[in-house]
C-alpha atoms as a PDB file:
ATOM      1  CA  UNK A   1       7.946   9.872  -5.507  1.00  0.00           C
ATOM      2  CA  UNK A   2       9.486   7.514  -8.036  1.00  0.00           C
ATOM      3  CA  UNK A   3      10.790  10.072 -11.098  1.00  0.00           C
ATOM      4  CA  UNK A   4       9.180   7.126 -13.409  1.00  0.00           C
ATOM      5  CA  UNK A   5       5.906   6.792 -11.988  1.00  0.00           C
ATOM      6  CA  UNK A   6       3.735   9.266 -13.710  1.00  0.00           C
ATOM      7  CA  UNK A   7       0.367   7.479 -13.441  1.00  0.00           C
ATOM      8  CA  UNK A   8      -1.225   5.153 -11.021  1.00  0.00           C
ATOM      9  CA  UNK A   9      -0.387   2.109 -13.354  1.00  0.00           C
ATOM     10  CA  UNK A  10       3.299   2.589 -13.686  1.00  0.00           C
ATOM     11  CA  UNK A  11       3.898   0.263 -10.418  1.00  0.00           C
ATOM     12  CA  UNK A  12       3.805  -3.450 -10.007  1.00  0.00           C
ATOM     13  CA  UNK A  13       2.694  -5.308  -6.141  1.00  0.00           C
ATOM     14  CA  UNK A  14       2.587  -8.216  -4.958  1.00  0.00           C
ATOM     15  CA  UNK A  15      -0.424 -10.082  -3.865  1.00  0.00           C
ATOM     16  CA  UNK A  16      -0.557 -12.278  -0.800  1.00  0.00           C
ATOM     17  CA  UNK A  17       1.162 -15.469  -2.263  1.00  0.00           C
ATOM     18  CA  UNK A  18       4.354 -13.425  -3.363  1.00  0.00           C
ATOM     19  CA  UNK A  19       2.835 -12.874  -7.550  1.00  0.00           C
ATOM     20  CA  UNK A  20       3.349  -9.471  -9.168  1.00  0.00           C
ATOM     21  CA  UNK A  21       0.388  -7.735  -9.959  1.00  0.00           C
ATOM     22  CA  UNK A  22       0.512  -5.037 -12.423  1.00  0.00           C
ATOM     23  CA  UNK A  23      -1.604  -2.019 -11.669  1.00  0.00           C
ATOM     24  CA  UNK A  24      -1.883  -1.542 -15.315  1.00  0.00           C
ATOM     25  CA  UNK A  25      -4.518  -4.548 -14.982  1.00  0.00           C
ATOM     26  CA  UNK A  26      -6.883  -2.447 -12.620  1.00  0.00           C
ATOM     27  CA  UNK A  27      -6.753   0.142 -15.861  1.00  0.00           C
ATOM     28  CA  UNK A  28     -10.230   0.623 -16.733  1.00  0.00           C
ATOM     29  CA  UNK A  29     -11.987   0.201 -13.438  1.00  0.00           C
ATOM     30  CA  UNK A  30     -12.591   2.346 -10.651  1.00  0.00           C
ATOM     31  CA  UNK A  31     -10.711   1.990  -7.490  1.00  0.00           C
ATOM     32  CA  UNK A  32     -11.004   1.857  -3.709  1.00  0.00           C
ATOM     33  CA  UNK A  33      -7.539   1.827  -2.556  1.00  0.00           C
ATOM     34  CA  UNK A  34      -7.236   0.779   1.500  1.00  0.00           C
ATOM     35  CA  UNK A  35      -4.376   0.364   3.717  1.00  0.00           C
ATOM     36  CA  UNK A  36      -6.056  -2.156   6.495  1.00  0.00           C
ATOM     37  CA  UNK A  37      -5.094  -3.686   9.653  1.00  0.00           C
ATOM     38  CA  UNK A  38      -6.704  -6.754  11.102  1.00  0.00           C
ATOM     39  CA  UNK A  39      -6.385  -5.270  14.747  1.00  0.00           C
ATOM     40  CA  UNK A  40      -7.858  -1.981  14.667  1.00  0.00           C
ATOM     41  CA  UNK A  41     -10.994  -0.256  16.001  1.00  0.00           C
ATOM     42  CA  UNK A  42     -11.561   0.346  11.882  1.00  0.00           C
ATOM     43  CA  UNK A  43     -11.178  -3.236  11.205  1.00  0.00           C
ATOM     44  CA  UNK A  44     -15.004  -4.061  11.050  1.00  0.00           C
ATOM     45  CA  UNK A  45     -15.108  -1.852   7.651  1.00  0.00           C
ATOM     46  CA  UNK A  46     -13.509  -5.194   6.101  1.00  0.00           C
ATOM     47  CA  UNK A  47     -17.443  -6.082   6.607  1.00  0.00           C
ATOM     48  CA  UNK A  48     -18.395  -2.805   4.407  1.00  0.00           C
ATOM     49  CA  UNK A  49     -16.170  -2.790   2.205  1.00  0.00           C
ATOM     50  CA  UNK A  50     -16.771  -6.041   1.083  1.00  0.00           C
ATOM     51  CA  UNK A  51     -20.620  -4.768   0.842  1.00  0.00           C
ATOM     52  CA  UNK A  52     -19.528  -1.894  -1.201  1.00  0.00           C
ATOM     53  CA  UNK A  53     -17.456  -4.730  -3.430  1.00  0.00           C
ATOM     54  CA  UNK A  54     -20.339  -7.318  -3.869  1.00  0.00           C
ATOM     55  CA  UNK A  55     -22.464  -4.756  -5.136  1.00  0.00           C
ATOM     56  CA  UNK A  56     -20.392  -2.665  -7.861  1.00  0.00           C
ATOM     57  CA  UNK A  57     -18.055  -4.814  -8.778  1.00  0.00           C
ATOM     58  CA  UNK A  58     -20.229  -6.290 -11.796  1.00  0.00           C
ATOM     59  CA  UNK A  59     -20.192  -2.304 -12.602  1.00  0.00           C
ATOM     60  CA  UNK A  60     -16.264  -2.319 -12.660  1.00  0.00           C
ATOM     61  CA  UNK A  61     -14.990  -1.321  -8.908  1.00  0.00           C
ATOM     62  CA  UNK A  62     -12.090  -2.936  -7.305  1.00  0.00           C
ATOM     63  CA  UNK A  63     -11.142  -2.593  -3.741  1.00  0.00           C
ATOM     64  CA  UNK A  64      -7.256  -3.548  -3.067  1.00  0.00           C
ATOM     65  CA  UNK A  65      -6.146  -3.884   0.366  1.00  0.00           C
ATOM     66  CA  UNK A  66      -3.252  -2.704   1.542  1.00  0.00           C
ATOM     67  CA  UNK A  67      -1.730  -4.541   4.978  1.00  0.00           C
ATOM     68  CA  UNK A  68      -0.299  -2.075   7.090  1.00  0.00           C
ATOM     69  CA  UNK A  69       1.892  -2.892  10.581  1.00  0.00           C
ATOM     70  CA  UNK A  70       2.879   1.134  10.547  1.00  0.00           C
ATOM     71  CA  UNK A  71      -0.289   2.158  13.190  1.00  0.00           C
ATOM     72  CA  UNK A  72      -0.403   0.929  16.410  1.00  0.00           C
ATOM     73  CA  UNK A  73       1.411  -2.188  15.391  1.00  0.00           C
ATOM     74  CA  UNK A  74      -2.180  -3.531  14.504  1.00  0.00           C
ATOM     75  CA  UNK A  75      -1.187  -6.171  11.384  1.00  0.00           C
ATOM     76  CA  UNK A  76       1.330  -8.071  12.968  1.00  0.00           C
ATOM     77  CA  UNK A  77       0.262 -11.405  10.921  1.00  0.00           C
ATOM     78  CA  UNK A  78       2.066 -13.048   8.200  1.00  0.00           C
ATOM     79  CA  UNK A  79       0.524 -12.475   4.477  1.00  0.00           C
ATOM     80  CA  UNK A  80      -0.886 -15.985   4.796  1.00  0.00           C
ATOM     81  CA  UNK A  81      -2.088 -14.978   8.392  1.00  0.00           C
ATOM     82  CA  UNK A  82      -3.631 -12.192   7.249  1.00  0.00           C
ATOM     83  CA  UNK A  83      -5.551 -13.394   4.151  1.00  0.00           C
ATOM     84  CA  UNK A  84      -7.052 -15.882   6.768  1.00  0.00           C
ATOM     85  CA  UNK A  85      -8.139 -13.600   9.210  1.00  0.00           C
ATOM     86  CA  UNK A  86     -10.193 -11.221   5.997  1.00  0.00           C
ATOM     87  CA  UNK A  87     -11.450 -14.591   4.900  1.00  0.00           C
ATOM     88  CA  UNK A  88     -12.468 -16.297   7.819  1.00  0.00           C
ATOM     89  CA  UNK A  89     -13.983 -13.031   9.794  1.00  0.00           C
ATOM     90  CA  UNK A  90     -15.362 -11.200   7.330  1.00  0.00           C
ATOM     91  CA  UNK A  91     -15.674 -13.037   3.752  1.00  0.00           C
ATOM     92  CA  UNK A  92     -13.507 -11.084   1.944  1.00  0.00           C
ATOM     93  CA  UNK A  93     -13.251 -11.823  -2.084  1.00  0.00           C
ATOM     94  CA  UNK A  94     -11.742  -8.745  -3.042  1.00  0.00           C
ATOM     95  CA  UNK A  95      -7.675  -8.288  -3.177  1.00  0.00           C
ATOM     96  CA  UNK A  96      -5.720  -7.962  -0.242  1.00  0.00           C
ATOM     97  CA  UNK A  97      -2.138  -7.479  -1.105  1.00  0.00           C
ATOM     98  CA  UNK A  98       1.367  -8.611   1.002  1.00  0.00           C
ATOM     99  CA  UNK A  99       2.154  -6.495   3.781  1.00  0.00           C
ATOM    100  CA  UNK A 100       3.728  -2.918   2.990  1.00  0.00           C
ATOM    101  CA  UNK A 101       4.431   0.552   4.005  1.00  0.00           C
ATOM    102  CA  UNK A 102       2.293   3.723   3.342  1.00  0.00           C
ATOM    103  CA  UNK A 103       4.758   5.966   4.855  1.00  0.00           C
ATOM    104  CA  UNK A 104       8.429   6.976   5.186  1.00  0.00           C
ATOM    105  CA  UNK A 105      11.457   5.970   3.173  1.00  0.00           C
ATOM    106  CA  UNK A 106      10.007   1.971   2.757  1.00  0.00           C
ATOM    107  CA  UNK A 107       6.256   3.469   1.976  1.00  0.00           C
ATOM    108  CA  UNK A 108       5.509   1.401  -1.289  1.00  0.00           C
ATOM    109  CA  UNK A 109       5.581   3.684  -4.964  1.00  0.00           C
ATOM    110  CA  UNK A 110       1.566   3.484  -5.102  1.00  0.00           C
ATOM    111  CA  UNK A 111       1.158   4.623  -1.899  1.00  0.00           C
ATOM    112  CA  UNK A 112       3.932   7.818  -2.253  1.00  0.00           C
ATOM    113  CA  UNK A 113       2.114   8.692  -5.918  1.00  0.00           C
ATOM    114  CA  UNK A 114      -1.277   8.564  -3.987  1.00  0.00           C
ATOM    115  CA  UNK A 115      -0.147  10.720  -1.112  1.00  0.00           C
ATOM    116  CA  UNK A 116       1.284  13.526  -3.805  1.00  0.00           C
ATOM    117  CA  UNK A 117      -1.939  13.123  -5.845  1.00  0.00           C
ATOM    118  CA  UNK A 118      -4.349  13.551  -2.965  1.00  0.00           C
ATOM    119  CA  UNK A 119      -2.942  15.279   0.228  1.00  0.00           C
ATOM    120  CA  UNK A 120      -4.701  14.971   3.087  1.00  0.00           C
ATOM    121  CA  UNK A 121      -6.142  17.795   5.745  1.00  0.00           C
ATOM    122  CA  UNK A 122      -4.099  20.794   5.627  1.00  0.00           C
ATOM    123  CA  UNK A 123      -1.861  19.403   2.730  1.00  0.00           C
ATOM    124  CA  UNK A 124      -0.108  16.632   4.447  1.00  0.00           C
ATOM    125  CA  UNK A 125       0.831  13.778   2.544  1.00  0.00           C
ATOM    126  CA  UNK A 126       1.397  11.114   5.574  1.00  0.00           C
ATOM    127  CA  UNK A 127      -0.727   8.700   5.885  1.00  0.00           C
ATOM    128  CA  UNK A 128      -3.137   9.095   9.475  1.00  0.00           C
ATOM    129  CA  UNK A 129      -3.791   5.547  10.067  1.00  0.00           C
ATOM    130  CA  UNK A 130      -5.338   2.393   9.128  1.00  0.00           C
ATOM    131  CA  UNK A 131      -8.415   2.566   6.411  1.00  0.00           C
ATOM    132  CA  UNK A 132      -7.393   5.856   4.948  1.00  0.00           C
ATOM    133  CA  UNK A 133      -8.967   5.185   1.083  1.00  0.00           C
ATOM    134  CA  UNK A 134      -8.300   6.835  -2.588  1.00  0.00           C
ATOM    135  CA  UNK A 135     -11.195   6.488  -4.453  1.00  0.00           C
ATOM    136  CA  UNK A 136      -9.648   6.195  -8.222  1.00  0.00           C
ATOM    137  CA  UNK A 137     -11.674   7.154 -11.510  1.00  0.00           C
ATOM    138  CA  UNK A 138     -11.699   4.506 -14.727  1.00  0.00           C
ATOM    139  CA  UNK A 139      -8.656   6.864 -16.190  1.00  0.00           C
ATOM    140  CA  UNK A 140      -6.272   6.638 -12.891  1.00  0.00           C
ATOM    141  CA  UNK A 141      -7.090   9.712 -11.764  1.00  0.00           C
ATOM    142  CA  UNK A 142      -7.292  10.361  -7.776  1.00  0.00           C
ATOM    143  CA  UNK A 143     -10.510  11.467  -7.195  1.00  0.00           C
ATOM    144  CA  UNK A 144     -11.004  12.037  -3.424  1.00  0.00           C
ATOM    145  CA  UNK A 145      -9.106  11.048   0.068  1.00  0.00           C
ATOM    146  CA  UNK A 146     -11.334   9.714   2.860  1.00  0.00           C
ATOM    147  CA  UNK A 147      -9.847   9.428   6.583  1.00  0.00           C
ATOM    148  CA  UNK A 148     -10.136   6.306   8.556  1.00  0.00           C
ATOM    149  CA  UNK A 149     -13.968   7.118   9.796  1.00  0.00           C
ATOM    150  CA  UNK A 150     -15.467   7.567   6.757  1.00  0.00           C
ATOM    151  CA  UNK A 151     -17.717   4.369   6.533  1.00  0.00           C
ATOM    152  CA  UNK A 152     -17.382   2.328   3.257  1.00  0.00           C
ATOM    153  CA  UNK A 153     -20.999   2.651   3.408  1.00  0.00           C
ATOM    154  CA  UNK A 154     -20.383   6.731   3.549  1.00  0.00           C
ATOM    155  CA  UNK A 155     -18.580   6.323   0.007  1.00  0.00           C
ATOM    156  CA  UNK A 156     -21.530   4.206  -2.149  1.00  0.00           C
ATOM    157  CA  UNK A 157     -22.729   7.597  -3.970  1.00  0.00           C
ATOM    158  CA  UNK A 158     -19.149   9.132  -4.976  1.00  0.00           C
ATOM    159  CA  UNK A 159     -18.426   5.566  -6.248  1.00  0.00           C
ATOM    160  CA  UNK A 160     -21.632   5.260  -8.031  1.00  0.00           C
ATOM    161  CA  UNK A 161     -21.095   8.906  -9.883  1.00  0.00           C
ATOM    162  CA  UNK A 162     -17.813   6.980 -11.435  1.00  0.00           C
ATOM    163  CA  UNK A 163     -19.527   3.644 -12.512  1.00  0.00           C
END
């Protein structure tokens, strides 16, 4: 993990288009962080979690979507590619980010401080696959770690308890 990343909003990304995003920004609102693919058998939760969006968001949730090529090879698109595909197949308004990694020596700083913060099963820290989420409270704190089949839909009550 970065020595000077002590919080969730000590990194900057990039969205789609190549801008720097500071994750300070997000400070304040509760997050669902994703790593996504466009061609997995987990992609139809772009269709949930732009549910989950649509309804909290007014409340203060963010979703930010992480492009991922590390599973399966199963986001082989371009950024613009892939901000076309979310768009066009499943109406996504919520952030989806440029293409990174989640794990090994290229993994992005976000996602290694998220792995430390919130190990999965059995303590491991590597990412599974596609639509692993951090749920994130108002303060940056990681809150909980759901695998790739819990449903966005699964996670409407332990967002709700941080709104």
């Amino acid at each position: 993990m970065p020595e000077s990343m002590s919080s969730i909003y000590d990194t900057t990304l990039r969205d789609r288009t190549g801008e720097s995003i500071a994750m300070d920004s997000y400070r304040g609102k509760v997050l669902l962080i994703v790593n996504v693919a466009s061609r997995c058998g987990f992609t139809p939760q772009y269709a949930g979690l732009q549910k989950l969006y649509e309804r909290f968001r007014d409340r203060g949730l963010e979703i930010l979507g992480f492009p991922c090529n590390q599973f399966g090879g199963q986001e082989p698109g371009s950024d613009a590619e892939i901000g076309q595909f979310c768009s066009l197949n499943y109406g996504v308004t919520f952030p989806v980010f440029s293409k990174v990694q989640v794990n090994g020596p290229e993994a992005i700083p976000l996602y290694q401080f998220l792995k430390k913060e919130a190990p999965g099963l059995l303590g491991t820290e590597a990412i599974k696959w596609n639509f692993t989420k951090f749920l994130v409270d108002r303060n940056g704190k990681i809150i909980d770690r759901f695998a790739p089949t819990s449903t966005p839909e699964s996670l409407e009550s332990a967002i709700e308890k941080l709104l």
